[in-house]
C-alpha atoms as a PDB file:
ATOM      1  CA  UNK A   1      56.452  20.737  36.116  1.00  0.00           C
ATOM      2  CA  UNK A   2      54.671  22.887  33.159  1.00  0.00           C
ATOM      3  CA  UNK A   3      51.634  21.642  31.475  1.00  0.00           C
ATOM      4  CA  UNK A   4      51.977  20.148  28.141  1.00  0.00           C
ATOM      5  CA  UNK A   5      51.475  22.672  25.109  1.00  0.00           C
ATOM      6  CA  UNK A   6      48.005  20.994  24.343  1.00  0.00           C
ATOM      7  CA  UNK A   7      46.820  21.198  27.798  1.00  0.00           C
ATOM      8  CA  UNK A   8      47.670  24.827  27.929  1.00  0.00           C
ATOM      9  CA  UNK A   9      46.648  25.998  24.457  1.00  0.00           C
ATOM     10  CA  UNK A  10      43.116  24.307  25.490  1.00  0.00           C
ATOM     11  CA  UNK A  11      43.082  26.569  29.101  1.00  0.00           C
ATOM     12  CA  UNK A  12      44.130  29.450  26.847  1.00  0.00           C
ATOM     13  CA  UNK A  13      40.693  28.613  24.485  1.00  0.00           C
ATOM     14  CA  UNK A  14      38.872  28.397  27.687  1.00  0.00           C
ATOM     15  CA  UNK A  15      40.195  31.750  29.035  1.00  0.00           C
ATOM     16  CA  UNK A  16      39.155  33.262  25.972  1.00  0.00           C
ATOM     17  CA  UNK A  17      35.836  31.788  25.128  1.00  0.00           C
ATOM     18  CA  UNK A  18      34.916  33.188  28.469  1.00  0.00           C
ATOM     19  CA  UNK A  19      35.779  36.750  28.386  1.00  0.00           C
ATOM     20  CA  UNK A  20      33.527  38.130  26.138  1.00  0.00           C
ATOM     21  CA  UNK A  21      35.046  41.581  26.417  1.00  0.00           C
ATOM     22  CA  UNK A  22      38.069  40.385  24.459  1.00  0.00           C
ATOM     23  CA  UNK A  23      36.584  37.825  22.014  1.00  0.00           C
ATOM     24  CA  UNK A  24      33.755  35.838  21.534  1.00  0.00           C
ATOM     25  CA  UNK A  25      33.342  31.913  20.687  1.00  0.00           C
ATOM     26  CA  UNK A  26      31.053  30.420  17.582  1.00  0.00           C
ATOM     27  CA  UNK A  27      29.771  26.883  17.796  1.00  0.00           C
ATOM     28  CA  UNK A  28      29.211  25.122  14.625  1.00  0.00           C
ATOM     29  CA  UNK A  29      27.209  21.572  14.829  1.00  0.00           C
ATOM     30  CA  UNK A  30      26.267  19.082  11.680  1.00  0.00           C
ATOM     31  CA  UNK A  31      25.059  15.704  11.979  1.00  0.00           C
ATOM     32  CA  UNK A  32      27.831  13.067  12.617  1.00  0.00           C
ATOM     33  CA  UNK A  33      26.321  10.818   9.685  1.00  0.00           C
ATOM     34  CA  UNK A  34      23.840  10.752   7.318  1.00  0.00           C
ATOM     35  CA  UNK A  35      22.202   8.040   4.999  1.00  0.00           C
ATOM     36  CA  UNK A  36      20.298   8.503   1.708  1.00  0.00           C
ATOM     37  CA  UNK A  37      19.634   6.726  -0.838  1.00  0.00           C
ATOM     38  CA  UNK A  38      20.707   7.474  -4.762  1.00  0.00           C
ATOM     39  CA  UNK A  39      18.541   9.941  -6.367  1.00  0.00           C
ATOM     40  CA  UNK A  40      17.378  11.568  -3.363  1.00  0.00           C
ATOM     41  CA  UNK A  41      17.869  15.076  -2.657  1.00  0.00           C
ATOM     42  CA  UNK A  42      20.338  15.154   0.698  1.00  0.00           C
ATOM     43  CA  UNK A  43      19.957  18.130   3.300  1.00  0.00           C
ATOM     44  CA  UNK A  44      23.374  18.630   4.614  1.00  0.00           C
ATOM     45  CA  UNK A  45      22.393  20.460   8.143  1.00  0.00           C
ATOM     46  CA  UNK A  46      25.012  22.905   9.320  1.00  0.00           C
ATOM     47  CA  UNK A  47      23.952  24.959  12.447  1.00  0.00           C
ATOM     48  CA  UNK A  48      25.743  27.661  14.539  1.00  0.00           C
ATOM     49  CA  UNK A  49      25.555  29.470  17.433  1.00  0.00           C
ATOM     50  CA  UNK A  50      26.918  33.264  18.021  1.00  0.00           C
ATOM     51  CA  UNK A  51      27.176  36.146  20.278  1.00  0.00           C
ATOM     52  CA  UNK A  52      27.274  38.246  17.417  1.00  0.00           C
ATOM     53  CA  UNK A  53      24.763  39.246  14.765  1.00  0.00           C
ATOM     54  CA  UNK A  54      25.740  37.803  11.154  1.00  0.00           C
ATOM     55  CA  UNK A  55      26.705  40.495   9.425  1.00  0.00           C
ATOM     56  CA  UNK A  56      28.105  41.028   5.786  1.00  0.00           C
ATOM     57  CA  UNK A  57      31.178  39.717   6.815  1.00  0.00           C
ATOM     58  CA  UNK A  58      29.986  36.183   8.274  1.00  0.00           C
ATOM     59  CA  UNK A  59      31.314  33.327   5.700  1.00  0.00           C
ATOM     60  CA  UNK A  60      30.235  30.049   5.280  1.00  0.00           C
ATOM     61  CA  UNK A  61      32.578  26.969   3.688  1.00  0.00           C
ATOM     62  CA  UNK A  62      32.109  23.626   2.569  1.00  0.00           C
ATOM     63  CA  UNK A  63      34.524  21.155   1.710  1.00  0.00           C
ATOM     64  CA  UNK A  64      33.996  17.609   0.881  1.00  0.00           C
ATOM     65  CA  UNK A  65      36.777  14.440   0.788  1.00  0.00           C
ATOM     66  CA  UNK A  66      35.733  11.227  -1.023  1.00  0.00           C
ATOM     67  CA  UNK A  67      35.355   8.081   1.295  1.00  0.00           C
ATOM     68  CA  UNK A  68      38.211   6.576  -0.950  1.00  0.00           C
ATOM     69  CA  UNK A  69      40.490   9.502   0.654  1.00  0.00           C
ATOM     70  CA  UNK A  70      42.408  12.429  -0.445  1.00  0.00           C
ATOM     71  CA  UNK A  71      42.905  15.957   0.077  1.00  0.00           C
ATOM     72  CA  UNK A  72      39.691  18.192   0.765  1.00  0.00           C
ATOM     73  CA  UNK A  73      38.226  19.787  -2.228  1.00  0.00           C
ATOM     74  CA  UNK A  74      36.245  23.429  -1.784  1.00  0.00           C
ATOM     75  CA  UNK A  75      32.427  22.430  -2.111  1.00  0.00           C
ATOM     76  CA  UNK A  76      30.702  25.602  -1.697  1.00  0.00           C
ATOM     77  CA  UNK A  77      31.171  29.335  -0.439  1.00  0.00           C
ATOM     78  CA  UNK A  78      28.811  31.721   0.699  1.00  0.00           C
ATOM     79  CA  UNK A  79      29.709  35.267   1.762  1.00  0.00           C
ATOM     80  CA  UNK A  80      26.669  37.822   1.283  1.00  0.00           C
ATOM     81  CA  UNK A  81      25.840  35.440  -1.711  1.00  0.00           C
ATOM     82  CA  UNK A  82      26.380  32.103  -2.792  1.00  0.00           C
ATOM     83  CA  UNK A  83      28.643  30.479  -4.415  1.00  0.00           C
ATOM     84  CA  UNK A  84      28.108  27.182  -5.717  1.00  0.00           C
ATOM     85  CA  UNK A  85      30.730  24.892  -7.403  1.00  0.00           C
ATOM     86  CA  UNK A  86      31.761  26.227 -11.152  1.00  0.00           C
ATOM     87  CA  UNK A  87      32.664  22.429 -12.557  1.00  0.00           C
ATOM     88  CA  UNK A  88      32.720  19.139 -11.070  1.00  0.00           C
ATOM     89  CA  UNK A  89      30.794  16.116  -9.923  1.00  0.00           C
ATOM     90  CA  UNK A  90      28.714  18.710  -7.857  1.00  0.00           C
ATOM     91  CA  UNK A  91      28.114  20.740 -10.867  1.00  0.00           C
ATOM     92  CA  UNK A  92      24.475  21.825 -10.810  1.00  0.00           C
ATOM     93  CA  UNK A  93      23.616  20.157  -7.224  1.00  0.00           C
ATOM     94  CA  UNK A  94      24.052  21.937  -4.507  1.00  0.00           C
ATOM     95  CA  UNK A  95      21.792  24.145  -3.551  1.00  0.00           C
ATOM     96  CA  UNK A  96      21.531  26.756  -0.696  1.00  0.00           C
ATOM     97  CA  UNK A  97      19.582  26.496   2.077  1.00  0.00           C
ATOM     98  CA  UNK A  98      20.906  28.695   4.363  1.00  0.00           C
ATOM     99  CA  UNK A  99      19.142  31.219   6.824  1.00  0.00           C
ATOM    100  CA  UNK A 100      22.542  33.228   8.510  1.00  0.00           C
ATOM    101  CA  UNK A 101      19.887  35.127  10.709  1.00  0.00           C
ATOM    102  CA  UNK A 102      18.901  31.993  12.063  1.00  0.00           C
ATOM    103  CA  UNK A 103      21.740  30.587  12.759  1.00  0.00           C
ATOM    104  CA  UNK A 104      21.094  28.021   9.703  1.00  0.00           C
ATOM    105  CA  UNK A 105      23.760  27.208   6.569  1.00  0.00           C
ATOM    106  CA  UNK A 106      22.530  24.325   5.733  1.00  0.00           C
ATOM    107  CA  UNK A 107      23.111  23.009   2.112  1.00  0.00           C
ATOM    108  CA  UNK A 108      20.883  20.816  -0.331  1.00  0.00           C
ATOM    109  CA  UNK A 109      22.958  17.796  -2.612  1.00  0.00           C
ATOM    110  CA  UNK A 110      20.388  16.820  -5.375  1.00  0.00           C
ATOM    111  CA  UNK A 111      20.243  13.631  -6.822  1.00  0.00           C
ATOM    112  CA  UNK A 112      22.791  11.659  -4.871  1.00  0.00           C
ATOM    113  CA  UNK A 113      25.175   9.404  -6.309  1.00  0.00           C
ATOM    114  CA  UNK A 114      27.292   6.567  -5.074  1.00  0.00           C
ATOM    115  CA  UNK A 115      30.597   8.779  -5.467  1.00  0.00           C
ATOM    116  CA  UNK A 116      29.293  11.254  -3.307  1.00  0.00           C
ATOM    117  CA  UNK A 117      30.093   9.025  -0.133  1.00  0.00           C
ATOM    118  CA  UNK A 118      32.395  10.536   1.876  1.00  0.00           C
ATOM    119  CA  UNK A 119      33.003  13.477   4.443  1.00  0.00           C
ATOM    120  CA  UNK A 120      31.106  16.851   4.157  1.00  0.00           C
ATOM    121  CA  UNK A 121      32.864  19.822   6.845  1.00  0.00           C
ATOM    122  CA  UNK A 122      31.110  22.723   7.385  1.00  0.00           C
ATOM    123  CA  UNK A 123      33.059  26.042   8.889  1.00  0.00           C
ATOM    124  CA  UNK A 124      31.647  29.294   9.950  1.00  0.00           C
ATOM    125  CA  UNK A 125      33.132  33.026  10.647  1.00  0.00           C
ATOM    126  CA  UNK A 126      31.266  35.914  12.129  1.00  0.00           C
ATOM    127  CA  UNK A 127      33.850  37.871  13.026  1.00  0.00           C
ATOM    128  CA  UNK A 128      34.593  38.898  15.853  1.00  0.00           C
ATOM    129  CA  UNK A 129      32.963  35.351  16.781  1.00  0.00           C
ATOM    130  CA  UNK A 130      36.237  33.365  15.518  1.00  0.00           C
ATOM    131  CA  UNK A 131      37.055  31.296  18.087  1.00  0.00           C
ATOM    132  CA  UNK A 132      35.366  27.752  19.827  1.00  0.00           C
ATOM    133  CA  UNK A 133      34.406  25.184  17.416  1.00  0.00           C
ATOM    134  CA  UNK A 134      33.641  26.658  13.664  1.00  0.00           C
ATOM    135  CA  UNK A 135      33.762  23.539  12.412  1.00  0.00           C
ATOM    136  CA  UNK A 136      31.908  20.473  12.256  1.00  0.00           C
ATOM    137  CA  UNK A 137      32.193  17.098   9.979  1.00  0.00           C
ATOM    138  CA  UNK A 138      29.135  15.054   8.226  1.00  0.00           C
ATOM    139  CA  UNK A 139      29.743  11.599   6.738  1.00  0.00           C
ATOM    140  CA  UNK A 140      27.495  11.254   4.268  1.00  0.00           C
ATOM    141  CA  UNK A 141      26.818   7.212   2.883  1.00  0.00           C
ATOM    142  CA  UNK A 142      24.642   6.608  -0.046  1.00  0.00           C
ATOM    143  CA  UNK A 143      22.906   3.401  -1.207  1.00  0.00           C
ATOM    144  CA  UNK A 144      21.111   1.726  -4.147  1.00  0.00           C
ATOM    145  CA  UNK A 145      17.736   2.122  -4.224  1.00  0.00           C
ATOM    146  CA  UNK A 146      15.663  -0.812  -2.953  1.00  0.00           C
ATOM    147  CA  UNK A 147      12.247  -0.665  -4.256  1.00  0.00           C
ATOM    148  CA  UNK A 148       9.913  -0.486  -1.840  1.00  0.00           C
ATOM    149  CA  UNK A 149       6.046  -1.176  -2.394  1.00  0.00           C
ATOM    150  CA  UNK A 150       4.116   0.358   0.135  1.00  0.00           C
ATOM    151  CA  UNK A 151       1.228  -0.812   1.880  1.00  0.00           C
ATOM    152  CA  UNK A 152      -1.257   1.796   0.561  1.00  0.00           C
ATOM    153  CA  UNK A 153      -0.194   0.309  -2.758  1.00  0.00           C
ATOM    154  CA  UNK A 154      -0.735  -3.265  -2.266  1.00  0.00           C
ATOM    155  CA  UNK A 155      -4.230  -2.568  -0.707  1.00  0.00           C
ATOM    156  CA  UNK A 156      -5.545  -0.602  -3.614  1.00  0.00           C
ATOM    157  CA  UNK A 157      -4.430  -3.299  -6.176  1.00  0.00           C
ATOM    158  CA  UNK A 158      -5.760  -6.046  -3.828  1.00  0.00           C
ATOM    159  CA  UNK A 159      -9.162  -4.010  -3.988  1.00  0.00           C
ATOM    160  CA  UNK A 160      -8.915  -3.500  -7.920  1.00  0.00           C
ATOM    161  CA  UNK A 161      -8.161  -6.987  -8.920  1.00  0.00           C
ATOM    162  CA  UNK A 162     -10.254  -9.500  -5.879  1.00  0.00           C
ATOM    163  CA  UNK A 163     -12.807  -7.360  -4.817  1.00  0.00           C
ATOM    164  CA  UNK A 164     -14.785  -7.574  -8.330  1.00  0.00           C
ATOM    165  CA  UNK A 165     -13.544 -11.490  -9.148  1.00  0.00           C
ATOM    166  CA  UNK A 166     -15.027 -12.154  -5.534  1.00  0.00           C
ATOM    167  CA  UNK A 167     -18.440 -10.433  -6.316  1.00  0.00           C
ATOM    168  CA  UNK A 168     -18.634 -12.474  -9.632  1.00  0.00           C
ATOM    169  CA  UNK A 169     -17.877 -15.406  -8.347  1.00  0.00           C
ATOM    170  CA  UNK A 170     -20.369 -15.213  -5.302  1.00  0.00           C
ATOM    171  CA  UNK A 171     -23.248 -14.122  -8.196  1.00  0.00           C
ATOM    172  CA  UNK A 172     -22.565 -17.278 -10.154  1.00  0.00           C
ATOM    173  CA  UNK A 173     -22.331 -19.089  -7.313  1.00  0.00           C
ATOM    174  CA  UNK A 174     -26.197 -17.674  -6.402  1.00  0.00           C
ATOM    175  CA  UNK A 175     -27.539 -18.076 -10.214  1.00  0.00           C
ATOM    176  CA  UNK A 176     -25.843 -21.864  -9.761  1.00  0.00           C
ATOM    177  CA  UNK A 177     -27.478 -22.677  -6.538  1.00  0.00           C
ATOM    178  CA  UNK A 178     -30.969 -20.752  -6.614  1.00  0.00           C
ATOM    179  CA  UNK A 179     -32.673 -22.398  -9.454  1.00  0.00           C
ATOM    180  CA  UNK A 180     -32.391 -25.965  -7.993  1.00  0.00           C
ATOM    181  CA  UNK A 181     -33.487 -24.804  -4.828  1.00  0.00           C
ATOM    182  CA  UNK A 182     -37.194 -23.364  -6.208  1.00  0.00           C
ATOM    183  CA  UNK A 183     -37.326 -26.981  -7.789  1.00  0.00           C
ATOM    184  CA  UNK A 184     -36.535 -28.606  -4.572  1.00  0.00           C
ATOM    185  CA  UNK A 185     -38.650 -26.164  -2.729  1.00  0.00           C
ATOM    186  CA  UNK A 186     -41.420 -26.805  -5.850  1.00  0.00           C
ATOM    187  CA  UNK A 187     -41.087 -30.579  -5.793  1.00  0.00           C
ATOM    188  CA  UNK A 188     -41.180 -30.975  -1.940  1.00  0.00           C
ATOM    189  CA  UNK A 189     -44.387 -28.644  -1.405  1.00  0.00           C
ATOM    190  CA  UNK A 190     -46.587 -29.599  -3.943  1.00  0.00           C
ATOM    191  CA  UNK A 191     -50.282 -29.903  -3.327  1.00  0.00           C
ATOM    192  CA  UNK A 192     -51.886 -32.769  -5.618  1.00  0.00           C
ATOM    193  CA  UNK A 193     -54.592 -30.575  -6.708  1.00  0.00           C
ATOM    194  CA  UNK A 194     -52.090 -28.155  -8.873  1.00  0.00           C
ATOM    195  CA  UNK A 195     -51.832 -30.815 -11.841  1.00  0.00           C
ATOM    196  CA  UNK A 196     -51.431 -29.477 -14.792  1.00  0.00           C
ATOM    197  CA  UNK A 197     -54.030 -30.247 -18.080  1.00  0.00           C
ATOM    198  CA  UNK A 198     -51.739 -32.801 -19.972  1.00  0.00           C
ATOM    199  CA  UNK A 199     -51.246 -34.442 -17.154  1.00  0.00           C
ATOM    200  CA  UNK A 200     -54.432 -34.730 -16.041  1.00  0.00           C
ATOM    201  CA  UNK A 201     -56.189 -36.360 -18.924  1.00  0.00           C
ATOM    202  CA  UNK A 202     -52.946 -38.275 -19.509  1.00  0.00           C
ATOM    203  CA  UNK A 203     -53.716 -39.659 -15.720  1.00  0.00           C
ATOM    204  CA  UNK A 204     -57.521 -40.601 -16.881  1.00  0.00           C
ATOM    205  CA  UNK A 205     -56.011 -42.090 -20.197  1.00  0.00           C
ATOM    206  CA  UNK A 206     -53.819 -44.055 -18.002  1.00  0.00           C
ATOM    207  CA  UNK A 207     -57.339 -44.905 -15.781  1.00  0.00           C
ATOM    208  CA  UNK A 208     -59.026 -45.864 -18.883  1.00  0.00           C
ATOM    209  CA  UNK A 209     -56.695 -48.117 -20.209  1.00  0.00           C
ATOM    210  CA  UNK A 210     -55.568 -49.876 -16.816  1.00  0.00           C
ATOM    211  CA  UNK A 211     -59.798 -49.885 -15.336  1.00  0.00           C
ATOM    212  CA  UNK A 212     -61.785 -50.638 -18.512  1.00  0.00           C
ATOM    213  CA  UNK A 213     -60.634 -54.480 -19.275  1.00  0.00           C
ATOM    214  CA  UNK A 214     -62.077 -55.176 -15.535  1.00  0.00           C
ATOM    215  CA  UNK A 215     -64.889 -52.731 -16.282  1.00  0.00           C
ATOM    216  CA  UNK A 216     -66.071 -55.137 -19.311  1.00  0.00           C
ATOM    217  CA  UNK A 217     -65.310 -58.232 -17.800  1.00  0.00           C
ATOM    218  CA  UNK A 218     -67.474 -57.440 -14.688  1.00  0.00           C
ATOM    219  CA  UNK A 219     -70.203 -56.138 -16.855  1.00  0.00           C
ATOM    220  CA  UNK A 220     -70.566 -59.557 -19.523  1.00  0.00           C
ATOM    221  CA  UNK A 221     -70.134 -61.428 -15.685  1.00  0.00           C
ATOM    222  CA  UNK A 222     -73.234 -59.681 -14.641  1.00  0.00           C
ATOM    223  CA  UNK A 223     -75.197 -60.157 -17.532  1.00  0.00           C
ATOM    224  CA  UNK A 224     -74.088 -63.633 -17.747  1.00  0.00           C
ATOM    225  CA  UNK A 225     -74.749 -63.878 -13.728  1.00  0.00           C
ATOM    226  CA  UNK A 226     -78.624 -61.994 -14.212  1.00  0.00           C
ATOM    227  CA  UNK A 227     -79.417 -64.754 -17.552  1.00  0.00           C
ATOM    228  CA  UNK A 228     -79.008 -67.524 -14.771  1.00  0.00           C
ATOM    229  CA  UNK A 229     -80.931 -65.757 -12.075  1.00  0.00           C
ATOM    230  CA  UNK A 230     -83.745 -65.249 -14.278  1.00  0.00           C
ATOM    231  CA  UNK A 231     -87.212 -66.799 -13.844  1.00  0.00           C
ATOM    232  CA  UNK A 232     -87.146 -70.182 -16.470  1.00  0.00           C
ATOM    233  CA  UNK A 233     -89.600 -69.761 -19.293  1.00  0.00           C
ATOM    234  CA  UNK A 234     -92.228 -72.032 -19.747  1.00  0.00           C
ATOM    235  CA  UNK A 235     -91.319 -73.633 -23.018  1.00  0.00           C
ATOM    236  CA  UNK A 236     -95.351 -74.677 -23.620  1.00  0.00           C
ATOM    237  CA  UNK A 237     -96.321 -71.185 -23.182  1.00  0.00           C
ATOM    238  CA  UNK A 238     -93.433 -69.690 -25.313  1.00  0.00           C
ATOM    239  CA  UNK A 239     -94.276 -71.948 -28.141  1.00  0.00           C
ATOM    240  CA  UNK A 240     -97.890 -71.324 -27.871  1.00  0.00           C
ATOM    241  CA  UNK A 241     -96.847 -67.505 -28.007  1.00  0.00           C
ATOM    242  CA  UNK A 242     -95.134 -68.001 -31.391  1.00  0.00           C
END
C-alpha cells in the first residue's frame, strides 16, 4: 500500500532539507502571540536561520489579516531596501528593524490601535535557501490602556504632601506642650526664698494687717497689767508733794 501524498511530499521535504548539495532549507520563527497595549510602539520579531549568506537577492514579506477575518493584505516588503506601506491604516507606522546579516527582519508598528488586532506572517527567501519553513505567524492583541500609577510615584507624593504636615504638626504639638511643662517644672521646684518684691511687701502688708490688732491689744494689756503691779502711792505723801 503507497503512502498518502502528504506523508510522502513531507519525506520528499526531508530528503531535501538534508542534502545540502542539492538545496538548502531556511527556518523562519516569530512569536506565536503578542500583547500591547494602544499607543505603544509593537516590535514584531521575525528571525531566520540560513545556510546561505543574505545576499541582494534575500526578500522579506509581511502580510497582516484583521482578527475580524478576510483575505491577507501585503504589510511590508523589503528587498535591498524597504518598502513600507504607500496608504492605509499602517500608513506612517511601520518601521524597519531589520538586520538580514543577522539573521533579524524584525518590524516596528507605532502607536497601536485596537484595529490592528489580528495576524501578522512573516516569510523569508535567500535563495538558494527556499525550502523548510519560511514562514511564521504572530497574533498580535491590543488593549486599552489601564492607567497605572507606579510605586515610585505614590512614594514621592506621599513624601511631598505628609512628610512636611507631619513635621508641623509635631512642632505645634512641642510649642503646645513645652510651655506648661517649665510652669509645672517652675511651680513644683520652687525654693521660698525666690519671692519676688510685690509679693514680698504685699506678704508683710498682709502681716501687718492680720498681727497688729493683737500687737495693740497685748501692749494696752501690759500697761494696764504693769498700773496694777505697781507699788500704791501713799496718798499723805502725794498730797504733801503738791
Amino acid at each position: 500500500m503507497s503512502p498518502a501524498p502528504h506523508e510522502n511530499n513531507t519525506y520528499g521535504n526531508v530528503i531535501i532539507c538534508t542534502a545540502p548539495s542539492l538545496v538548502s532549507c531556511i527556518s523562519v520563527n516569530t512569536p506565536a502571540e503578542l500583547h500591547a497595549s494602544k499607543g505603544d510602539t509593537v516590535k514584531l520579531s521575525c528571525t531566520f536561520t540560513s545556510t546561505s549568506t543574505p545576499t541582494s537577492k534575500m526578500t522579506v514579506d509581511w502580510s497582516y489579516r484583521p482578527q475580524s477575518g478576510g483575505a491577507p493584505s501585503s504589510l511590508f516588503h523589503f528587498s535591498s531596501r524597504a518598502f513600507p506601506p504607500p496608504a492605509g491604516q499602517f500608513l506612517g507606522r511601520i518601521e524597519w528593524r531589520g538586520v538580514p546579516a543577522r539573521g533579524d527582519a524584525s518590524l516596528a508598528l507605532v502607536n497601536a490601535t485596537l484595529s490592528d488586532n489580528g495576524t501578522y506572517t512573516c516569510s523569508v527567501r535567500n535563495p538558494p535557501d527556499v525550502h523548510g519553513s519560511p514562514t511564521s505567524h504572530t497574533v498580535l492583541t491590543v488593549t486599552p490602556r489601564v492607567a497605572r500609577v507606579r510605586f515610585s510615584d505614590v512614594a514621592v507624593l506621599l513624601a511631598l504632601v505628609l512628610l512636611p504636615s507631619a513635621i508641623i504638626t509635631f512642632i505645634l504639638i512641642g510649642r503646645m506642650l513645652c510651655p506648661k511643662k517649665r510652669r509645672d517644672q517652675s511651680k513644683a521646684y520652687r525654693s521660698p526664698i525666690e519671692v519676688t518684691e510685690g509679693e514680698e511687701h504685699g506678704a508683710e502688708a498682709k502681716r501687718v494687717s492680720c498681727c497688729d490688732p493683737y500687737m495693740t491689744d497685748s501692749e494696752e494689756e501690759d500697761g494696764y497689767y504693769d498700773l496694777k503691779k505697781g507699788p500704791p502711792v501713799d496718798e499723805g505723801y502725794a498730797e504733801s508733794q503738791c
